[in-house]
Protein backbone atom coordinates (compact mmCIF):
# COMPACT_ATOMS: atom_id res chain seq x y z
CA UNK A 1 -4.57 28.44 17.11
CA UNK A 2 -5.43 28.85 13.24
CA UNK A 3 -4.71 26.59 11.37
CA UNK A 4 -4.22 27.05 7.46
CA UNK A 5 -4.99 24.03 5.32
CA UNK A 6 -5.25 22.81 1.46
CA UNK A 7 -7.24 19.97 0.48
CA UNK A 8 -6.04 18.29 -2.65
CA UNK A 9 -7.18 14.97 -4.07
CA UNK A 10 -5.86 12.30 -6.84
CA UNK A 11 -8.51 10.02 -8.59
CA UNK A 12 -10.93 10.83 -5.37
CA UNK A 13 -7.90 9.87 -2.46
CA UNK A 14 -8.04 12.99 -0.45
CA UNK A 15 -5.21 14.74 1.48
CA UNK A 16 -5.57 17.52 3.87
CA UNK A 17 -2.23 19.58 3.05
CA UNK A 18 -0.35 21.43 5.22
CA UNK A 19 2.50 23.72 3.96
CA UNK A 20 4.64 23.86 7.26
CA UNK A 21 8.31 24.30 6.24
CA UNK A 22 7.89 26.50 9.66
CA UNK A 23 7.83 23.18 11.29
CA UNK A 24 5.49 24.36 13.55
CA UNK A 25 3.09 21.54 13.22
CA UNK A 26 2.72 18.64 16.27
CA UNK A 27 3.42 15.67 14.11
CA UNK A 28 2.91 13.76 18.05
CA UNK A 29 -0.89 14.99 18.00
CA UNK A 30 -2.03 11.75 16.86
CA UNK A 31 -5.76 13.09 17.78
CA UNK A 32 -5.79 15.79 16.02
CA UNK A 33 -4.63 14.65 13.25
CA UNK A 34 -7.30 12.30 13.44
CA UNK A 35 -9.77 14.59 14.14
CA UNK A 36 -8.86 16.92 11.13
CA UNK A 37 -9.34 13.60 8.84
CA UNK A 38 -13.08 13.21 10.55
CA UNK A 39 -15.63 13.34 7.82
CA UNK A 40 -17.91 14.31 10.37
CA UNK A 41 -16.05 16.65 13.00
CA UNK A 42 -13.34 18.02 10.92
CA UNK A 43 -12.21 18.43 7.16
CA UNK A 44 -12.44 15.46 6.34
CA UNK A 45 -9.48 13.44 4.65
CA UNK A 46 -8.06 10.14 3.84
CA UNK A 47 -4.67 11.67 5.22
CA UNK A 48 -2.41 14.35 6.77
CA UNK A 49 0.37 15.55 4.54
CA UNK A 50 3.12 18.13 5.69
CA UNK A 51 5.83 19.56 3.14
CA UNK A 52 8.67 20.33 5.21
CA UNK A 53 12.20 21.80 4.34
CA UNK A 54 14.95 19.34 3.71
CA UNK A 55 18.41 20.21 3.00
CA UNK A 56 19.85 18.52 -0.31
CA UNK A 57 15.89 18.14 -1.59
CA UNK A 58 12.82 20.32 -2.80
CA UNK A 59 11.04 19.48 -0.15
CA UNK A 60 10.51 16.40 2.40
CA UNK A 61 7.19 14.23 2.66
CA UNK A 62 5.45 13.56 5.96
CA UNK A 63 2.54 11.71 5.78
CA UNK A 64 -0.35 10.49 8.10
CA UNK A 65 -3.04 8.38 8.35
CA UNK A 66 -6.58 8.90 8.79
CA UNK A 67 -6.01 7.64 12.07
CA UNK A 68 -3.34 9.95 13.12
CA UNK A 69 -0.69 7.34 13.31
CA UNK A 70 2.42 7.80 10.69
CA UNK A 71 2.30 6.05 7.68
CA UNK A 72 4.00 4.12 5.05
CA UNK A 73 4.53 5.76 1.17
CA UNK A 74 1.39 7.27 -0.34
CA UNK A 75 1.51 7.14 -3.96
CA UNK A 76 -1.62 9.40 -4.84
CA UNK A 77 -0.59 11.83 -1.57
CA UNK A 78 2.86 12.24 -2.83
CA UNK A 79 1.31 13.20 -6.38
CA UNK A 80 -0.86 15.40 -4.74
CA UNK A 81 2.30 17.23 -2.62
CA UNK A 82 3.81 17.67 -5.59
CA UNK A 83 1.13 19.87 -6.80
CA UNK A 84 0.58 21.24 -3.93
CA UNK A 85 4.73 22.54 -4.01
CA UNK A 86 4.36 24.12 -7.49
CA UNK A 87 1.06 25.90 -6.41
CA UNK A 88 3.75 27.07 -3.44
CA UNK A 89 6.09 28.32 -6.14
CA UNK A 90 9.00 25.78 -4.64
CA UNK A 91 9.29 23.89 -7.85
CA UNK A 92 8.37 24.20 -11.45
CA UNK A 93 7.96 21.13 -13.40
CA UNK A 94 9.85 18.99 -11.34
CA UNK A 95 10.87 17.68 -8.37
CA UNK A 96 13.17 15.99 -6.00
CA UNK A 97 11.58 14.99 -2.33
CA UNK A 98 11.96 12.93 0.68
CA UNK A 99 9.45 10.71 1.22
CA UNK A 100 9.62 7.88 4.37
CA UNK A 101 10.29 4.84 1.78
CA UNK A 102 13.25 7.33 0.59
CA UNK A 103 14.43 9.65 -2.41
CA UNK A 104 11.45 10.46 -5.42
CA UNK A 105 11.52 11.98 -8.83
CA UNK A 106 8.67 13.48 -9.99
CA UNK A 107 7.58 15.80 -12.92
CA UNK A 108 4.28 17.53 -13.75
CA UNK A 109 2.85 16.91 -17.38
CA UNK A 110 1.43 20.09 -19.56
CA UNK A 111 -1.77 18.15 -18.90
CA UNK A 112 -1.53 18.88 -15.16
CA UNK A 113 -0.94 14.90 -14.85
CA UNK A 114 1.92 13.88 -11.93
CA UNK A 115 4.17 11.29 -12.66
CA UNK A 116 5.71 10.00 -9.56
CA UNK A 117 8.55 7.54 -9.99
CA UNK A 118 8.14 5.17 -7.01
CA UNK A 119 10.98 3.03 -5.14
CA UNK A 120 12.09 -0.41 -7.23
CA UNK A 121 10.27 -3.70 -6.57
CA UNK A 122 11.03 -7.03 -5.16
CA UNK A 123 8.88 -9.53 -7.02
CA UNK A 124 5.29 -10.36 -6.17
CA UNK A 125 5.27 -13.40 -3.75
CA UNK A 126 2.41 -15.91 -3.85
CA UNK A 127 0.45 -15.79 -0.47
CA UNK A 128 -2.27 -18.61 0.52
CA UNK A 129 -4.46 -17.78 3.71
CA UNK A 130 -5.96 -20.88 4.91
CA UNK A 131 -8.14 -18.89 7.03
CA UNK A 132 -10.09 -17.46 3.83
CA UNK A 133 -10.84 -19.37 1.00
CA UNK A 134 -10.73 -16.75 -1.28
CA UNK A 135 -7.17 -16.93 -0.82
CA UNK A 136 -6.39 -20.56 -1.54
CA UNK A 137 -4.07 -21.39 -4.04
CA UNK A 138 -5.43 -23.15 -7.44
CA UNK A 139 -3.61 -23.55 -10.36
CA UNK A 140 -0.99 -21.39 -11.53
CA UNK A 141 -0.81 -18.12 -11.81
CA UNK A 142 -1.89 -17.83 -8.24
CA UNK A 143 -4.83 -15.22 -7.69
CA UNK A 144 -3.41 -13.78 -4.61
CA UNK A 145 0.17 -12.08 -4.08
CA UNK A 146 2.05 -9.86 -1.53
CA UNK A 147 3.80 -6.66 -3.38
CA UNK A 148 5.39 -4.07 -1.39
CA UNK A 149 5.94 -0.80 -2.98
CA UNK A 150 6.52 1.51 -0.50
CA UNK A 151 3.66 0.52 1.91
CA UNK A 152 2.49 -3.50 1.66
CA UNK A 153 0.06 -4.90 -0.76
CA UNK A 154 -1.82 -7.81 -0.53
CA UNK A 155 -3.38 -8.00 -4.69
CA UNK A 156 -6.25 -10.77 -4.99
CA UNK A 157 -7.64 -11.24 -8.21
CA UNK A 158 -10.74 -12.42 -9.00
CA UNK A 159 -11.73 -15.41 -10.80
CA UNK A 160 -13.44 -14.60 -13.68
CA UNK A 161 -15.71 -17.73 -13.90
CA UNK A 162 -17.20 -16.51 -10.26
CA UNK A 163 -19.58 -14.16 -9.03
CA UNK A 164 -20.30 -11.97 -7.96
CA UNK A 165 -18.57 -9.32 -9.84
CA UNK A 166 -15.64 -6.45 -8.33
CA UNK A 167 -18.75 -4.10 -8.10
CA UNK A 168 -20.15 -6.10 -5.81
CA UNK A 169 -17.85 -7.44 -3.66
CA UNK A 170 -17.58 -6.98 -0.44
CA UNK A 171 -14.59 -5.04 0.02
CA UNK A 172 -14.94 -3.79 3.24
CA UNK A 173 -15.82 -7.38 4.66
CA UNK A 174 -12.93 -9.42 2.58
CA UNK A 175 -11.17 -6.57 3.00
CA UNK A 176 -10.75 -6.40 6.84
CA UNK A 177 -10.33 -9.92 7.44
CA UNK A 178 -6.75 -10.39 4.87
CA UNK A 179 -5.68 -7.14 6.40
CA UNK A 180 -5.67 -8.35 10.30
CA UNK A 181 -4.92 -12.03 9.43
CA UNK A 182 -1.97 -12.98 11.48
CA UNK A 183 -0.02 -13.77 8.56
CA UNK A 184 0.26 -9.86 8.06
CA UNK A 185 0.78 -9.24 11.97
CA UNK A 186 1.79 -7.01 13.18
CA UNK A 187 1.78 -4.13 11.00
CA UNK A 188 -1.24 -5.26 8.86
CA UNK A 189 -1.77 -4.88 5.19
CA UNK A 190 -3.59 -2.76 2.84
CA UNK A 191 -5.82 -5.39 0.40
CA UNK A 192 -6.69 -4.79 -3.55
CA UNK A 193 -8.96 -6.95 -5.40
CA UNK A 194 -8.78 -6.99 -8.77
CA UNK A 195 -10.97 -7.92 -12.22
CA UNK A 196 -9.03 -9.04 -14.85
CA UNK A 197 -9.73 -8.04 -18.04
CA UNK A 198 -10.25 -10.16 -21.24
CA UNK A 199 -8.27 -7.94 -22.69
CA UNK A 200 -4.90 -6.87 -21.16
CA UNK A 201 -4.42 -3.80 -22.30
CA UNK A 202 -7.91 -2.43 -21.60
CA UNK A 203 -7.96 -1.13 -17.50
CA UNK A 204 -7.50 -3.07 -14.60
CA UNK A 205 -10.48 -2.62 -12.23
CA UNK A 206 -9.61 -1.91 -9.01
CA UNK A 207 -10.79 -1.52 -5.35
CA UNK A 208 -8.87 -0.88 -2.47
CA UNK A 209 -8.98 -1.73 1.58
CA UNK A 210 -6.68 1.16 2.97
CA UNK A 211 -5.39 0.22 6.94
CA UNK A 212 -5.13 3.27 8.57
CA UNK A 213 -8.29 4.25 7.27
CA UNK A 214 -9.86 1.16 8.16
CA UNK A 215 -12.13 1.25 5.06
CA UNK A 216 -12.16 1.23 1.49
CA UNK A 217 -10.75 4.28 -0.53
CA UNK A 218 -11.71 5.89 -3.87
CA UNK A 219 -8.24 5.45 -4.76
CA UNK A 220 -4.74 4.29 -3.54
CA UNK A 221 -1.49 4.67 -5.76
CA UNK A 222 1.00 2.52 -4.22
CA UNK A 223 -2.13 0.29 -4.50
CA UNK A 224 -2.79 -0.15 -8.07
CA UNK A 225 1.30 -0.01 -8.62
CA UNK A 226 1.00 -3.34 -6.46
CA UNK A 227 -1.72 -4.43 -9.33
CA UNK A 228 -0.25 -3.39 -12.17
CA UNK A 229 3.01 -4.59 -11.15
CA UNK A 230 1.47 -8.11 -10.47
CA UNK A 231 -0.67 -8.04 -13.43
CA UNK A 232 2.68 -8.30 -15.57
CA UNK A 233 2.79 -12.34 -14.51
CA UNK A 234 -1.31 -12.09 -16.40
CA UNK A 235 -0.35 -10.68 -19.56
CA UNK A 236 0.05 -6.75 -19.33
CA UNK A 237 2.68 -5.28 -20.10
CA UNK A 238 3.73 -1.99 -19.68
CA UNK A 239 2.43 0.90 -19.16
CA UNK A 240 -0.95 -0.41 -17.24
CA UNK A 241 -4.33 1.70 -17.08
CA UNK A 242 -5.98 0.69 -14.05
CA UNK A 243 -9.23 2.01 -13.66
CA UNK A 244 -10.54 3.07 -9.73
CA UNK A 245 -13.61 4.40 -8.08
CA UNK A 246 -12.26 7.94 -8.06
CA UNK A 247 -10.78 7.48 -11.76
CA UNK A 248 -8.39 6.17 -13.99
CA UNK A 249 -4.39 5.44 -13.11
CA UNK A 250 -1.17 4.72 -15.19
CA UNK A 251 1.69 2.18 -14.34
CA UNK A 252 5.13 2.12 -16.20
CA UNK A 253 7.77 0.08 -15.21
CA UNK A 254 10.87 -2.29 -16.29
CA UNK A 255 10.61 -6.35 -15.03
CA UNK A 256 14.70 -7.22 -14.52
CA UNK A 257 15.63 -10.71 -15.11
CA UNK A 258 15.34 -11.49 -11.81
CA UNK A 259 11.89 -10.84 -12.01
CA UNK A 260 11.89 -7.37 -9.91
CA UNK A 261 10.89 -4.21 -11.30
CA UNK A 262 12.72 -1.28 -11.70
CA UNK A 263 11.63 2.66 -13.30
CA UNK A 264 8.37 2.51 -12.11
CA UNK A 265 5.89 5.43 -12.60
CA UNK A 266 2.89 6.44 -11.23
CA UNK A 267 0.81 8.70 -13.46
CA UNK A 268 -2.44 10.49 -12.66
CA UNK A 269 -4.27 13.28 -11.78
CA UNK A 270 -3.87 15.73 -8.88
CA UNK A 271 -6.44 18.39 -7.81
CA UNK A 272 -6.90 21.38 -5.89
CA UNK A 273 -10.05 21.37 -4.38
CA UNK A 274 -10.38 24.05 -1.69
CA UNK A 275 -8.24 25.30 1.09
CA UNK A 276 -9.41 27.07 4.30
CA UNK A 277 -8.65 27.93 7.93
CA UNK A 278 -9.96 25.93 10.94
């Protein structure tokens, strides 16, 4: 069987898009899905995204790992479905989907920017690993928290007084081990580490283990909403600019007096970058 496909991709986090409001797609084909996301033996993708009909909504968000096995909200997929629905001619400039965390807003900018609003968020709880020291706790404010928003986050930031340096970190190393520690069984996380900037309004730096992927990603949007969102307890404030391998992200949000956040937006690019048959 052919198979049509789009490939989009938001600050380099790349989707293989599927436009099957036929529902016609095997969403139990964990292999192929996998397969497809091969860099090697298929397209190549971080993900699988379908856009599906659903009644009362635009459209409804499925989304997949690069493993084949469903996942949790994808901030930079979502943006990229979006796009991927006006290029469809189902919406304009806006939208109203289903996604797997629940309802989403989203609008596209004159720019070609998508904002995505994501779900509110509980507030950032401290987390201490004793089985990695990089995640002991010293003095406040603590330089690791958990923030879920929409999938889980665990945000370490690095001190600034050690080396070496975000761009050489090992990400992939660190990375692994927080995200199969048993405090985070049995699900796992997905891990960001983070260098703070001397000045808080100048980007966030920001690189990102993705589970599912098993690796680290150009890019992951519910990722640096974590950061930014945790970064508010380090003196940013609203909206962040977190800067990524793949490119540069925007965070806008309300903290509630119970510390929580509420009206949170994603903002970023979203790009069509080929589409073909396989």
């Amino acid at each position: 069987m052919a198979l049509d496909f789009h490939k989009y991709q938001g600050t380099g986090n790349d989707f293989i898009i599927l436009d099957d409001r036929a529902a016609q797609f095997d969403v139990t084909d964990q292999a192929l899905i996998a397969r497809l996301c091969h860099r090697r033996f298929g397209i190549g993708a971080d993900g699988l995204l379908l856009l599906r009909e659903r009644a009362g909504y635009d459209f409804e968000m499925v989304y997949f790992n690069a493993d084949g096995a469903p996942s949790s909200m994808c901030g930079n997929g979502a943006r990229c479905l979006v796009a991927f629905a006006q290029h469809l001619g189902v919406i304009q400039e806006k939208a109203y989907f289903l996604a797997v965390d629940g309802p989403h807003e989203a609008r596209i900018g004159t720019n070609g920017l998508v904002h995505l609003k994501m779900s509110d968020v509980a507030p950032p709880q401290p987390v201490s690993l004793p089985h990695h020291p990089i995640t002991s706790l010293p003095p406040q404010p603590p330089p690791d928290v958990f923030v879920h928003t929409g999938s889980p986050h665990h945000v370490h930031f690095l001190d600034p007084n050690m080396h070496p340096r975000l761009a050489e970190f090992d990400v992939q190393g660190q990375g692994r081990a927080i995200r199969y520690d048993q405090a985070y069984d049995p699900a796992g996380t997905n891990v960001n580490f983070v260098e703070v900037p001397a000045d808080p309004t100048q980007p966030w730096a920001v690189r990102t283990y993705e589970r599912g992927v098993e690796a680290e990603t150009y890019s992951c949007g519910t990722g640096v909403t974590a950061v930014a969102l945790a970064a508010s307890g380090r003196g940013a404030v609203s909206p962040v600019r977190l800067s990524t391998p793949g490119g540069e992200l925007e965070v806008a949000f309300e903290v509630l007096a119970d510390g929580s956040f509420a009206d949170v937006w994603l903002s970023g690019p979203a790009v069509r970058v080929f589409e073909g048959q396989m």
